[in-house]
PDB file of N, CA and C in Angstrom:
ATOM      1  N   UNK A   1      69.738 131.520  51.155  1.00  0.00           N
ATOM      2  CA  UNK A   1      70.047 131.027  49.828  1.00  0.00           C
ATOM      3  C   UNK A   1      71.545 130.725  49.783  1.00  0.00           C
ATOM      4  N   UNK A   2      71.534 129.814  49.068  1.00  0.00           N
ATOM      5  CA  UNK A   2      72.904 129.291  49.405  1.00  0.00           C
ATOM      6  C   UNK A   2      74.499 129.885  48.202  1.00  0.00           C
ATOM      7  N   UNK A   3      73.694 130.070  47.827  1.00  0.00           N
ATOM      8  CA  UNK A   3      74.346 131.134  46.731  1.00  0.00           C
ATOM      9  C   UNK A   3      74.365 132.878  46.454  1.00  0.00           C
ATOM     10  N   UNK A   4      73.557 133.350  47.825  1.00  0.00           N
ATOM     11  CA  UNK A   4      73.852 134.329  48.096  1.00  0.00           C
ATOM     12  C   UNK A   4      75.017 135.266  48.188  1.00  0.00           C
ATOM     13  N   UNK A   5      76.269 134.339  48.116  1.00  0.00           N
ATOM     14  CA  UNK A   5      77.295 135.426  48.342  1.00  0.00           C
ATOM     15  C   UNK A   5      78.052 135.335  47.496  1.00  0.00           C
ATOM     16  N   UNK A   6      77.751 134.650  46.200  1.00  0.00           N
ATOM     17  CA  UNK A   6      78.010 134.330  44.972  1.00  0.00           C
ATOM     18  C   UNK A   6      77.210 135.778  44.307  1.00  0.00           C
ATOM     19  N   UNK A   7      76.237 135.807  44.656  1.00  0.00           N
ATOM     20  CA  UNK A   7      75.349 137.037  43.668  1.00  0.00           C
ATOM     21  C   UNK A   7      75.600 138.318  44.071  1.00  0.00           C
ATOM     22  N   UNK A   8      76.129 138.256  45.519  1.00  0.00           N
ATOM     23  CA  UNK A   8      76.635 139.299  45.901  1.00  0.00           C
ATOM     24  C   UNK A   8      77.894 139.833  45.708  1.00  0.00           C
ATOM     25  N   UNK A   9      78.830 139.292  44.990  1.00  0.00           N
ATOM     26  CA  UNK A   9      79.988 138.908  44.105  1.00  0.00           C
ATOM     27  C   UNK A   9      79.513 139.666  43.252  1.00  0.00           C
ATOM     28  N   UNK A  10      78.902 139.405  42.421  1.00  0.00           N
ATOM     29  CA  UNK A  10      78.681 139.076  40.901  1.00  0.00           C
ATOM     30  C   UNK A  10      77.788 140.831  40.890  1.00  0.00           C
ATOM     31  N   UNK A  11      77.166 141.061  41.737  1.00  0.00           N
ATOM     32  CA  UNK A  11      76.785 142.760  41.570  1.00  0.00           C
ATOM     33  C   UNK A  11      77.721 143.556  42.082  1.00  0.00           C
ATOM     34  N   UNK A  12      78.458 143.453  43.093  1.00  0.00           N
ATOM     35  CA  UNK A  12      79.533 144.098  43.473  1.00  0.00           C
ATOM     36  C   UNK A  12      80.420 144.243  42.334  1.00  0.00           C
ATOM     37  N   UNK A  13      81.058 143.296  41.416  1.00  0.00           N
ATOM     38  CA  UNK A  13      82.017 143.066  40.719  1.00  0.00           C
ATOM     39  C   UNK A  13      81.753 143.830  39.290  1.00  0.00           C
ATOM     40  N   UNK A  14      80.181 143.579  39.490  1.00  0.00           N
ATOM     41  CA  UNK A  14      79.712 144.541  38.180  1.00  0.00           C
ATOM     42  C   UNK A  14      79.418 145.596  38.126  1.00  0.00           C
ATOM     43  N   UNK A  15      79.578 146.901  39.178  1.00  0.00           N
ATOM     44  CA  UNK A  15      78.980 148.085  39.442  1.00  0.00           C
ATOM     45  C   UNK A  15      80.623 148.388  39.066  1.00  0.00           C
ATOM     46  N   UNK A  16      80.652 149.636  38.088  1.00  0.00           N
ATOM     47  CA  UNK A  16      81.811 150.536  38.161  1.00  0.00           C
ATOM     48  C   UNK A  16      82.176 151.708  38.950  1.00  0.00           C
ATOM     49  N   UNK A  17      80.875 152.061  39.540  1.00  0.00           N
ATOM     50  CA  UNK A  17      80.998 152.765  40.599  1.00  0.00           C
ATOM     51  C   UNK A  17      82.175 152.147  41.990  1.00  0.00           C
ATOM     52  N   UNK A  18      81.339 150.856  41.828  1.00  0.00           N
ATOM     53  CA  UNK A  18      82.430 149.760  43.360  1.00  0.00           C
ATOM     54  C   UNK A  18      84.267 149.896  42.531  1.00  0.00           C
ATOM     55  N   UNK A  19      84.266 149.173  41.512  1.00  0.00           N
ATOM     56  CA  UNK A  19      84.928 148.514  40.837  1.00  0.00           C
ATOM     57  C   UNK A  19      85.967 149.836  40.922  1.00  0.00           C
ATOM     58  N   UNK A  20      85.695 151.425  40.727  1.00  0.00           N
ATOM     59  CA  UNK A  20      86.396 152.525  40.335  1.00  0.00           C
ATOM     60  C   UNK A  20      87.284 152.413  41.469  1.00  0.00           C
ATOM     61  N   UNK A  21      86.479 152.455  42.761  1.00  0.00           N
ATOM     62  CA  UNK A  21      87.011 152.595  44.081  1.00  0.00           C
ATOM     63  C   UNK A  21      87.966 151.468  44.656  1.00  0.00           C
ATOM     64  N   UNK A  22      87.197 150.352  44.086  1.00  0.00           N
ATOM     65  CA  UNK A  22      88.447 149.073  44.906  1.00  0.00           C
ATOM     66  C   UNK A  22      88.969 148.156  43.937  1.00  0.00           C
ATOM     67  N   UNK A  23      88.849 148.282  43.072  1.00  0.00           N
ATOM     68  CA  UNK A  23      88.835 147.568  41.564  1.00  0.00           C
ATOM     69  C   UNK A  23      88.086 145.929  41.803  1.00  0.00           C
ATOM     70  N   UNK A  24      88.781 144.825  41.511  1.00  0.00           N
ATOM     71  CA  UNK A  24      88.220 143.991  41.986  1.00  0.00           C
ATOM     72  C   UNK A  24      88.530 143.004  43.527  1.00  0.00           C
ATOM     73  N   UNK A  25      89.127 143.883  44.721  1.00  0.00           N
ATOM     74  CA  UNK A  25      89.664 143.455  46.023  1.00  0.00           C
ATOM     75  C   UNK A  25      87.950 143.442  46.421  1.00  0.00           C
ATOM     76  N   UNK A  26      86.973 141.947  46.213  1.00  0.00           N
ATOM     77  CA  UNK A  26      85.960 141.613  46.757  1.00  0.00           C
ATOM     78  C   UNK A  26      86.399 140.456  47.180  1.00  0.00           C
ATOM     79  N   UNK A  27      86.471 140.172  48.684  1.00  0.00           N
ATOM     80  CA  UNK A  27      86.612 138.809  48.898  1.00  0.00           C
ATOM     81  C   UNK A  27      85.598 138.166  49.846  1.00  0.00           C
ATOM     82  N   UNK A  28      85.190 137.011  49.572  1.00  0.00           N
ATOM     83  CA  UNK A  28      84.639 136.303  50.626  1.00  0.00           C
ATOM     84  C   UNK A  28      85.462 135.723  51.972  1.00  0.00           C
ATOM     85  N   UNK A  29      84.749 136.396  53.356  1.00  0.00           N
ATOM     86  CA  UNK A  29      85.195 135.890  54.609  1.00  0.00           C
ATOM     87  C   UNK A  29      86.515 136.278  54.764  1.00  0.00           C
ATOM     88  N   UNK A  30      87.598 136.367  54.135  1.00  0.00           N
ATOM     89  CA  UNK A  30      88.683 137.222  54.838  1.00  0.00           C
ATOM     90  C   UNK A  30      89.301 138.085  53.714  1.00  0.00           C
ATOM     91  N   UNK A  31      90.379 138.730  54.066  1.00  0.00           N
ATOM     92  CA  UNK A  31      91.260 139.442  53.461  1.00  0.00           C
ATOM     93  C   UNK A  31      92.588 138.840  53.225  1.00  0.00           C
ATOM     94  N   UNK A  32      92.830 138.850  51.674  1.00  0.00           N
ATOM     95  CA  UNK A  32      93.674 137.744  51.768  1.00  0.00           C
ATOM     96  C   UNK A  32      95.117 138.623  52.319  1.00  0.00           C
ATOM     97  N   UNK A  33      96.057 137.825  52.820  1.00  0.00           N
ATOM     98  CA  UNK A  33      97.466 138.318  53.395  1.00  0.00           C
ATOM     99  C   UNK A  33      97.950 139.539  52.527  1.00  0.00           C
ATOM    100  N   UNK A  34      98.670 140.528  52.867  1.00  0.00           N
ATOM    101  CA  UNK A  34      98.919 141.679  51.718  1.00  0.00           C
ATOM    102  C   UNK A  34      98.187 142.235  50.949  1.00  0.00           C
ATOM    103  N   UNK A  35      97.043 141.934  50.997  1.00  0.00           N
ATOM    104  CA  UNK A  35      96.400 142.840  50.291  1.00  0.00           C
ATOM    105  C   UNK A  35      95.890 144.384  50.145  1.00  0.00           C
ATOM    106  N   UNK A  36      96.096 144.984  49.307  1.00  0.00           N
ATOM    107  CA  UNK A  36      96.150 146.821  49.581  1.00  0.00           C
ATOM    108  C   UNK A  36      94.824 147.128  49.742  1.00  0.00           C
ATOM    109  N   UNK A  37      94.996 148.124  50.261  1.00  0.00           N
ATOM    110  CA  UNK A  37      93.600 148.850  50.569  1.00  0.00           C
ATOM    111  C   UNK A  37      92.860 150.098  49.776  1.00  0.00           C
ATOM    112  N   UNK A  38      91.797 150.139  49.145  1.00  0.00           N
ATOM    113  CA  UNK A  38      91.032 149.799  50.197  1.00  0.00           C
ATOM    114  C   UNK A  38      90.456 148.187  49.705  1.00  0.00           C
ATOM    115  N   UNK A  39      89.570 147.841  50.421  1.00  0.00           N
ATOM    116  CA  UNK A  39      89.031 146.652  49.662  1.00  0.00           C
ATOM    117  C   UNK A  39      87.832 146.208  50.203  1.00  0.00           C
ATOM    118  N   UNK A  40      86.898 145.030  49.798  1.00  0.00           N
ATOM    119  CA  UNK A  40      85.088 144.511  50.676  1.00  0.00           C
ATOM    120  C   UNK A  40      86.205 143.135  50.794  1.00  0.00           C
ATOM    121  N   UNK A  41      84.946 142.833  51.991  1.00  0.00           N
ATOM    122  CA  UNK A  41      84.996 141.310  52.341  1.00  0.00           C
ATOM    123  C   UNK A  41      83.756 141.326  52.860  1.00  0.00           C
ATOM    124  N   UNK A  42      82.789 140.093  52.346  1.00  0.00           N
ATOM    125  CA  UNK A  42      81.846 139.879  52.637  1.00  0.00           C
ATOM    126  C   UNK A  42      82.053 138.451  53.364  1.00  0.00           C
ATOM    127  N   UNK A  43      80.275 138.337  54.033  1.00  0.00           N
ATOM    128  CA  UNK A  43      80.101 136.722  54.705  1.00  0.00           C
ATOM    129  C   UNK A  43      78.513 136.439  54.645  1.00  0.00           C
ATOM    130  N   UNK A  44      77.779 135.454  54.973  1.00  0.00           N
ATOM    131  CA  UNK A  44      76.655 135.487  54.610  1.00  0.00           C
ATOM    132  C   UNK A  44      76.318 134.095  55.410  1.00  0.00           C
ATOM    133  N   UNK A  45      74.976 134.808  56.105  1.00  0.00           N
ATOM    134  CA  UNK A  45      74.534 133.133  57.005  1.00  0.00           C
ATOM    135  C   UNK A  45      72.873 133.602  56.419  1.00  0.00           C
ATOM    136  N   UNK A  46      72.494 132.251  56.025  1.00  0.00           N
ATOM    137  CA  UNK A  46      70.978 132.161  55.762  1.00  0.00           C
ATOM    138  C   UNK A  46      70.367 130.844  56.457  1.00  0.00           C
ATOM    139  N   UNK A  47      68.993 131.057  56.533  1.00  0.00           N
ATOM    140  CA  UNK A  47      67.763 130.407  56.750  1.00  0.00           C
ATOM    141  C   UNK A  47      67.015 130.078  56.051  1.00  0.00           C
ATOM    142  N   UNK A  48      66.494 128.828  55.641  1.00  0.00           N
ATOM    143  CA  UNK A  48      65.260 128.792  54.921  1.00  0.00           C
ATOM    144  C   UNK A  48      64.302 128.220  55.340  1.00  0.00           C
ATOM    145  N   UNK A  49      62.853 128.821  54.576  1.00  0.00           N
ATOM    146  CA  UNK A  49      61.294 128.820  55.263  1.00  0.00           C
ATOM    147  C   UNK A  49      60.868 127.975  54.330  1.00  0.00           C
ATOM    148  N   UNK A  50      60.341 126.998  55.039  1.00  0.00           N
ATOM    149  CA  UNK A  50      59.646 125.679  54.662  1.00  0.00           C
ATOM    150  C   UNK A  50      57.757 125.681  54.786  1.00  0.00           C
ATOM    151  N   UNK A  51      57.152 125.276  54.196  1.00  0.00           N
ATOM    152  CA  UNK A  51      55.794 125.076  54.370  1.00  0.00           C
ATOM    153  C   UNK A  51      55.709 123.599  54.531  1.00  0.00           C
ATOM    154  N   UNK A  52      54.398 123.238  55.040  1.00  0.00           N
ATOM    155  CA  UNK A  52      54.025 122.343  54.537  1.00  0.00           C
ATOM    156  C   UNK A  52      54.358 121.047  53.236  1.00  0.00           C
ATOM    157  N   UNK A  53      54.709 121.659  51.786  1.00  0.00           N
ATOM    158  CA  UNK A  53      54.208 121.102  51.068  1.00  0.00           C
ATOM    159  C   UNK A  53      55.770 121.381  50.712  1.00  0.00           C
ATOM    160  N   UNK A  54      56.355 121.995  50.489  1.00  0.00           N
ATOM    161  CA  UNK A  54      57.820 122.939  49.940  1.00  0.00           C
ATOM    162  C   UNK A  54      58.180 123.600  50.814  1.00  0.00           C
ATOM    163  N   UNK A  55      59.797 124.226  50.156  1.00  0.00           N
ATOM    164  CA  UNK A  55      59.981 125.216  50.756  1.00  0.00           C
ATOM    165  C   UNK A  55      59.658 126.718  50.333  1.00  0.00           C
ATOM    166  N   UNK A  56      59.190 127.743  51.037  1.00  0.00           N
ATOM    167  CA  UNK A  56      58.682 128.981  50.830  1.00  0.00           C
ATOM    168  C   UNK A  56      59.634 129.410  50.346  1.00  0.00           C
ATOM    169  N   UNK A  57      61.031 129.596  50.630  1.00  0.00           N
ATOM    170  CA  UNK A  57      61.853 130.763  50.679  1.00  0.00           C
ATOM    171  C   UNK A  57      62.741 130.984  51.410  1.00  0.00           C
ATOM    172  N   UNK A  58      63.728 131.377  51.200  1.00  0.00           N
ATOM    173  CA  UNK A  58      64.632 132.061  52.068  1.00  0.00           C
ATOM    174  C   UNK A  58      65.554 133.254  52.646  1.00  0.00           C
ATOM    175  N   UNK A  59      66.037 133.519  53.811  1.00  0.00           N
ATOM    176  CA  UNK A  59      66.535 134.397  54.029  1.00  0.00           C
ATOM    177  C   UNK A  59      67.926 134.680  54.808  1.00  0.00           C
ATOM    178  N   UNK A  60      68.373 135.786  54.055  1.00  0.00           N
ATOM    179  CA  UNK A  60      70.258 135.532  53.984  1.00  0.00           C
ATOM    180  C   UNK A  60      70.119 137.123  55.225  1.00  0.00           C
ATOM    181  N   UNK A  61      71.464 136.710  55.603  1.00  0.00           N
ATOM    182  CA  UNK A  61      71.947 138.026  56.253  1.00  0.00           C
ATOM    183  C   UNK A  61      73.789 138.285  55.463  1.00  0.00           C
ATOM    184  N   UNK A  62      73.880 139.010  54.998  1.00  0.00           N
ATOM    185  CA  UNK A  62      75.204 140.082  54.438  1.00  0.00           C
ATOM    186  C   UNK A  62      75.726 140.731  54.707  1.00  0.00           C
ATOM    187  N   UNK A  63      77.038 140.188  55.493  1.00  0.00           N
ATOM    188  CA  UNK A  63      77.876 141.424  55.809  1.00  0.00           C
ATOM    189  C   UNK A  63      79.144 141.661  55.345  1.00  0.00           C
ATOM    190  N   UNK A  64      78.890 143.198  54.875  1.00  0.00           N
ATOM    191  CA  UNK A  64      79.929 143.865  54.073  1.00  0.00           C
ATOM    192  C   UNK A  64      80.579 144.695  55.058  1.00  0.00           C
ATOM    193  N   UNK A  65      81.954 144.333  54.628  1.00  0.00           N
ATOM    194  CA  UNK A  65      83.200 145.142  55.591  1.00  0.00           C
ATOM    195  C   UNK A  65      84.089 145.852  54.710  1.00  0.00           C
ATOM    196  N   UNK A  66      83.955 147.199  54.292  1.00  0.00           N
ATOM    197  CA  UNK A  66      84.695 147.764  53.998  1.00  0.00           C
ATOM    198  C   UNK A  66      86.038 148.348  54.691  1.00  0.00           C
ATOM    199  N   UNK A  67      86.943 147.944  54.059  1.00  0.00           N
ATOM    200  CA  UNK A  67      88.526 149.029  55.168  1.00  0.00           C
ATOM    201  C   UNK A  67      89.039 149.574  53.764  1.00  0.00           C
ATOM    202  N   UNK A  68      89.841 150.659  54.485  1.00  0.00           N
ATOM    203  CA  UNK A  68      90.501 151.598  53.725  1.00  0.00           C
ATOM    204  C   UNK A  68      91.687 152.432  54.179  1.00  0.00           C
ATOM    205  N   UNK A  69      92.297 153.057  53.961  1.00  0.00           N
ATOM    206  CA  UNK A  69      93.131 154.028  54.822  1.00  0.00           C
ATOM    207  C   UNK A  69      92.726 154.898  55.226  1.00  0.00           C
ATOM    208  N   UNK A  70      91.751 155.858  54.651  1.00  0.00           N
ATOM    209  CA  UNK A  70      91.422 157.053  54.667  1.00  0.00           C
ATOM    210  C   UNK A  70      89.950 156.801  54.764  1.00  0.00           C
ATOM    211  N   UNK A  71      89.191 157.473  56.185  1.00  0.00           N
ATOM    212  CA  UNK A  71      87.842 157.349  56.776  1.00  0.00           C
ATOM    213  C   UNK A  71      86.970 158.012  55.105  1.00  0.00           C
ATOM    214  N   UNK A  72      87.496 158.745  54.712  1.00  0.00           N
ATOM    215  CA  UNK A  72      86.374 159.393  53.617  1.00  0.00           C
ATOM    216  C   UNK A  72      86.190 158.350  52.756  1.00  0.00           C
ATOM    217  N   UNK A  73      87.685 157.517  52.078  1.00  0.00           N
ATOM    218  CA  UNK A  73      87.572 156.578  51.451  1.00  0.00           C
ATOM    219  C   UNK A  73      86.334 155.350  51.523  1.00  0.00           C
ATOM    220  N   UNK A  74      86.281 155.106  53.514  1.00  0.00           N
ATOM    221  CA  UNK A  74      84.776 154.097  53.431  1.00  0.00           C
ATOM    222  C   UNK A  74      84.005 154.390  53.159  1.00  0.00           C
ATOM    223  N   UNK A  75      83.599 156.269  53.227  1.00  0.00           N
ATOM    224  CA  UNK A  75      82.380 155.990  52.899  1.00  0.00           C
ATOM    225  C   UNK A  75      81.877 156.130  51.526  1.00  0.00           C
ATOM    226  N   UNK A  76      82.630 156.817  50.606  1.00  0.00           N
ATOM    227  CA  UNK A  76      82.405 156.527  49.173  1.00  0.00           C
ATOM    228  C   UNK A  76      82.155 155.269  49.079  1.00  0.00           C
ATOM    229  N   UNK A  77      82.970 154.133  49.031  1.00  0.00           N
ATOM    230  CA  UNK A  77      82.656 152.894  49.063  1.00  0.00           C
ATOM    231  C   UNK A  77      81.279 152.710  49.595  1.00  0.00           C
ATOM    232  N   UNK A  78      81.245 153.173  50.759  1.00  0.00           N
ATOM    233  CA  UNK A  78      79.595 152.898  51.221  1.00  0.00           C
ATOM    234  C   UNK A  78      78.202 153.026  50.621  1.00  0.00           C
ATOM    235  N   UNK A  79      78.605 153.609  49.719  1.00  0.00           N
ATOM    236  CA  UNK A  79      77.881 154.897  49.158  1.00  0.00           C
ATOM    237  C   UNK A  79      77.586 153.847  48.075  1.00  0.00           C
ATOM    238  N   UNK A  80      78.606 153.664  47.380  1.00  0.00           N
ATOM    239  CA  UNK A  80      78.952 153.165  45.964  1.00  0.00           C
ATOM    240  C   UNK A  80      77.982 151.563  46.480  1.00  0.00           C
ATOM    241  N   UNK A  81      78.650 150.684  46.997  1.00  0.00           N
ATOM    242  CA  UNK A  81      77.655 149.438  47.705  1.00  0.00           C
ATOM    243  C   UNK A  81      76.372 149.953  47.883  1.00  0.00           C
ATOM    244  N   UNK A  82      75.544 150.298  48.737  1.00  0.00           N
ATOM    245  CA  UNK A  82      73.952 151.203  48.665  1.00  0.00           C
ATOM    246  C   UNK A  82      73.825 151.034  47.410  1.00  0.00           C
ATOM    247  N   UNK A  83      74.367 151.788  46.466  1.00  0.00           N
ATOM    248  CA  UNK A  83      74.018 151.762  45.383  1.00  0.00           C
ATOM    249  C   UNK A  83      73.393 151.020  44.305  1.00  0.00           C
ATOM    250  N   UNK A  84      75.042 149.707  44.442  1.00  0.00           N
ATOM    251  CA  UNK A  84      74.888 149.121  43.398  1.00  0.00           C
ATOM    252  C   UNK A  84      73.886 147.725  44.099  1.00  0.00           C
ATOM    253  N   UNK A  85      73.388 147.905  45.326  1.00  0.00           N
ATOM    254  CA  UNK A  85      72.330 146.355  46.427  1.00  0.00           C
ATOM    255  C   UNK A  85      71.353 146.941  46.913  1.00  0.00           C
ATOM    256  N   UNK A  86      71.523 148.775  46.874  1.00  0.00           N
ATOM    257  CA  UNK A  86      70.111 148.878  47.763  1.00  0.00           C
ATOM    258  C   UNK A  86      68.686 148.469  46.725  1.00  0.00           C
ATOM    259  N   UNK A  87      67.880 148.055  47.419  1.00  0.00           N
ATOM    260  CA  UNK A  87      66.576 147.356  46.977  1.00  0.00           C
ATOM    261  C   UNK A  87      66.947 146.798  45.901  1.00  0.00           C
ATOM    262  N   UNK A  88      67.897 146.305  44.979  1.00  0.00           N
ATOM    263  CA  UNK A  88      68.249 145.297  44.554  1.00  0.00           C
ATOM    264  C   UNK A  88      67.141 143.931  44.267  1.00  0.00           C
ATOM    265  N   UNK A  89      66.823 143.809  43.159  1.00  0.00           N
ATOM    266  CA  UNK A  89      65.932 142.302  43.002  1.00  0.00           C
ATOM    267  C   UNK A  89      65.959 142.078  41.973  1.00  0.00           C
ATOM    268  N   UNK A  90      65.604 140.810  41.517  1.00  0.00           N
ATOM    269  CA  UNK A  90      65.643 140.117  40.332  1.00  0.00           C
ATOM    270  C   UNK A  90      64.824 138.695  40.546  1.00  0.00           C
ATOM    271  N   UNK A  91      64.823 137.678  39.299  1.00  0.00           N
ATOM    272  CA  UNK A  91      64.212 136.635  39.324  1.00  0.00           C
ATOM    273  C   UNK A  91      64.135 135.767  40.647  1.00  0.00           C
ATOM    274  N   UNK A  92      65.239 135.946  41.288  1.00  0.00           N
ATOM    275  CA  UNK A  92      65.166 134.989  42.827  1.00  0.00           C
ATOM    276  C   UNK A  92      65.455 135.616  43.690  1.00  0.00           C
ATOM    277  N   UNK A  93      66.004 136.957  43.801  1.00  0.00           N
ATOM    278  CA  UNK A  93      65.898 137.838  44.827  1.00  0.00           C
ATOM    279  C   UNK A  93      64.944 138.605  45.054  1.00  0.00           C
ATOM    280  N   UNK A  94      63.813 138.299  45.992  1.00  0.00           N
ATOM    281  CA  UNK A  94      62.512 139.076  46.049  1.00  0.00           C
ATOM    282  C   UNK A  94      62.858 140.618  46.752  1.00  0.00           C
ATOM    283  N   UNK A  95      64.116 141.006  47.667  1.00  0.00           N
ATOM    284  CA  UNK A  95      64.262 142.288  48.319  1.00  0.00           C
ATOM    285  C   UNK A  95      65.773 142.348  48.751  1.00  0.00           C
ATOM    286  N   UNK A  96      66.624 143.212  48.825  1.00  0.00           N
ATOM    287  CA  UNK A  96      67.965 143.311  49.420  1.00  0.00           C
ATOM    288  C   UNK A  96      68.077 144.650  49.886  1.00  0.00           C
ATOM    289  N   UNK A  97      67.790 144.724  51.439  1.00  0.00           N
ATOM    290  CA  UNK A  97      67.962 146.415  51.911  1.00  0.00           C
ATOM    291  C   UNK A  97      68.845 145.825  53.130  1.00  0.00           C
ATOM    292  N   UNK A  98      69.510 147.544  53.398  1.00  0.00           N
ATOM    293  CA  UNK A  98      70.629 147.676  54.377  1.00  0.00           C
ATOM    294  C   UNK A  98      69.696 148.090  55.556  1.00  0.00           C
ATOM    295  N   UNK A  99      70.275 146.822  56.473  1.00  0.00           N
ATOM    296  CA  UNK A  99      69.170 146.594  57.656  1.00  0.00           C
ATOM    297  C   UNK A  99      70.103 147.781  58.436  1.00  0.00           C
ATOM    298  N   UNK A 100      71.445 148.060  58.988  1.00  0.00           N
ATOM    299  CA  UNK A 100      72.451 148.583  59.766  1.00  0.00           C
ATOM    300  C   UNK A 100      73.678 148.345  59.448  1.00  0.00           C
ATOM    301  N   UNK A 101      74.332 149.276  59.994  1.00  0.00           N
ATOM    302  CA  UNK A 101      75.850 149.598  59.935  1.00  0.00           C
ATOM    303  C   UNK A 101      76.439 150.442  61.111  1.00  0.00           C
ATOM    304  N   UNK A 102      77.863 150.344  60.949  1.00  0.00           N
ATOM    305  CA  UNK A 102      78.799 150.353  61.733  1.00  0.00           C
ATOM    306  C   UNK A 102      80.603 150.983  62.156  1.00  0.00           C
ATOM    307  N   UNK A 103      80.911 151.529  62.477  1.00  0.00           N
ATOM    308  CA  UNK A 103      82.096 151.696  61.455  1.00  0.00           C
ATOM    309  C   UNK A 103      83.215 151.897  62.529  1.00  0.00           C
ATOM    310  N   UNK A 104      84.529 151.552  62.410  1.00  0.00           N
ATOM    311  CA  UNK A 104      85.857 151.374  63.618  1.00  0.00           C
ATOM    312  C   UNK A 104      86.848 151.682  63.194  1.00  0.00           C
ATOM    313  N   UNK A 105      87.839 151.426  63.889  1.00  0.00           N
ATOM    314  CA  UNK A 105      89.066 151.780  63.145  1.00  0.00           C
ATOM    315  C   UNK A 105      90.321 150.131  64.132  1.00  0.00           C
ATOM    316  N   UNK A 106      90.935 149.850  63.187  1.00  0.00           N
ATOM    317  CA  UNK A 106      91.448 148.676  63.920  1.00  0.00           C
ATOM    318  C   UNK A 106      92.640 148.695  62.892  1.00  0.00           C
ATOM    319  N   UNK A 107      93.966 148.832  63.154  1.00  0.00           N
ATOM    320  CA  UNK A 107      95.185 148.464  62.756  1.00  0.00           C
ATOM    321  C   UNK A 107      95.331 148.884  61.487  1.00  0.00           C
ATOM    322  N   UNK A 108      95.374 150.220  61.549  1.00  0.00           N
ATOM    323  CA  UNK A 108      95.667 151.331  60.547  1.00  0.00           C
ATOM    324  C   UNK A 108      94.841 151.224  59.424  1.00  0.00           C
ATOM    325  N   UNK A 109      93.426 150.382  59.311  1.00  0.00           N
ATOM    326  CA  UNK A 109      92.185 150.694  58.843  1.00  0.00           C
ATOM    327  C   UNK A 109      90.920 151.680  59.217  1.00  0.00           C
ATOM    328  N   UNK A 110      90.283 152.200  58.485  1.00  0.00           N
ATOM    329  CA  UNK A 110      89.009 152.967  59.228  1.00  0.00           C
ATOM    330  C   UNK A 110      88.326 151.600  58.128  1.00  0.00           C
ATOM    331  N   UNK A 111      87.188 151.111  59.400  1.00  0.00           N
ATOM    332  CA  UNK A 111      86.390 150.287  58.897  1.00  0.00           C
ATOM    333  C   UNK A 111      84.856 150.658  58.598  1.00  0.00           C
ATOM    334  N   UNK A 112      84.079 149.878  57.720  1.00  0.00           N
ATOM    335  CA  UNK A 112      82.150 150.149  57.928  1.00  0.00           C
ATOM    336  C   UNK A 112      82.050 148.890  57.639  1.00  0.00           C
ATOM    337  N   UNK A 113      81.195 148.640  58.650  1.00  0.00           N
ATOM    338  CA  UNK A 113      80.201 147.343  58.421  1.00  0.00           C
ATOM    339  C   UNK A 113      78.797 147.432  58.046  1.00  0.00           C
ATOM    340  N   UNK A 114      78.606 146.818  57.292  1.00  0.00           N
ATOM    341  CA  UNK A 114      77.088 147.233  56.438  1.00  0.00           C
ATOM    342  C   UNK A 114      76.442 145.200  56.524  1.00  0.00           C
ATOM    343  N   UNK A 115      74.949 145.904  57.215  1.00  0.00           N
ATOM    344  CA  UNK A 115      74.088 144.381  57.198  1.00  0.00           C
ATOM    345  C   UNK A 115      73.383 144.424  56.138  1.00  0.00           C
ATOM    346  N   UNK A 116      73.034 143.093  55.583  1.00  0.00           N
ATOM    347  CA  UNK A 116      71.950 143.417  54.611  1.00  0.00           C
ATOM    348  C   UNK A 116      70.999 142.056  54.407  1.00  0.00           C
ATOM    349  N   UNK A 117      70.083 142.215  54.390  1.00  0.00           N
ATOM    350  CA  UNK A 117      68.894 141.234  54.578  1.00  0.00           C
ATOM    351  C   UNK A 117      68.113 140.853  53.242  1.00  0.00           C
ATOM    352  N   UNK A 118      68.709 139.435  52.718  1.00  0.00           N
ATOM    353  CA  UNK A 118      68.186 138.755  51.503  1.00  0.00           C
ATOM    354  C   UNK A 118      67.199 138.491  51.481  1.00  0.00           C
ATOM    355  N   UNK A 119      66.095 138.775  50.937  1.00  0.00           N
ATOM    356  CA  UNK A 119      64.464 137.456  50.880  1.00  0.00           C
ATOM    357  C   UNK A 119      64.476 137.060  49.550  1.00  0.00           C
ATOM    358  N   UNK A 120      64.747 135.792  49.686  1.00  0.00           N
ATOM    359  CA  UNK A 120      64.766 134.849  48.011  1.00  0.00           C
ATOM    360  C   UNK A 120      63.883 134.003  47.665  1.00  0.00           C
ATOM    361  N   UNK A 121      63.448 133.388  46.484  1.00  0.00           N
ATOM    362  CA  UNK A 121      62.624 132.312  46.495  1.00  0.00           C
ATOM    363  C   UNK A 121      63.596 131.186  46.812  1.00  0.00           C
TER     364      UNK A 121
END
């Protein structure tokens, strides 16, 4: 769906649970220059399923990258995301679960990477 990472915006941005922890540092695909930590950056590649007659549906993949300074810090965040996407649905989102995750540490970040698998109409 091609607007998948628009909606994934738009629930992230609206959970105060997320919002407490990073306020609004949600960005798509990178981190902008200077920006404090902690913060998400998401990205999103989809597919869509065609029939015959139409298309069936489609399906997104989501990945959320949390960094922070402090390893405990990701995973609240982690926690808080689950939250506000696990099984997640609505009028055009038929399912949103956390397929896997991940987590590193790279240039005075502790990182988690979290997948997550869209099925939309």
């Amino acid at each position: 769906m091609i607007t998948s990472g628009k909606k994934i915006y738009s629930i992230l941005s609206q959970s105060t649970e997320v919002t407490a922890l990073v306020s609004y540092r949600i960005y798509p695909l990178i981190l902008p220059e200077n920006t404090s930590l902690p913060a998400i950056v998401y990205e999103r590649s989809f597919s869509n399923m065609y029939t015959k007659d139409y298309r069936a549906g489609s399906e997104s993949v989501i990945n959320i990258t949390i960094l922070a300074r402090e390893y405990s810090d990701t995973i609240a965040i982690s926690e808080a995301v689950e939250a506000a996407l696990g099984n997640y649905s609505d009028s055009v989102i038929r399912s949103l679960k956390l397929e896997n995750g991940a987590e590193t540490y790279l240039e005075g970040a502790f990182i988690q990477n979290l997948t997550y698998t869209v099925r939309s109409v």
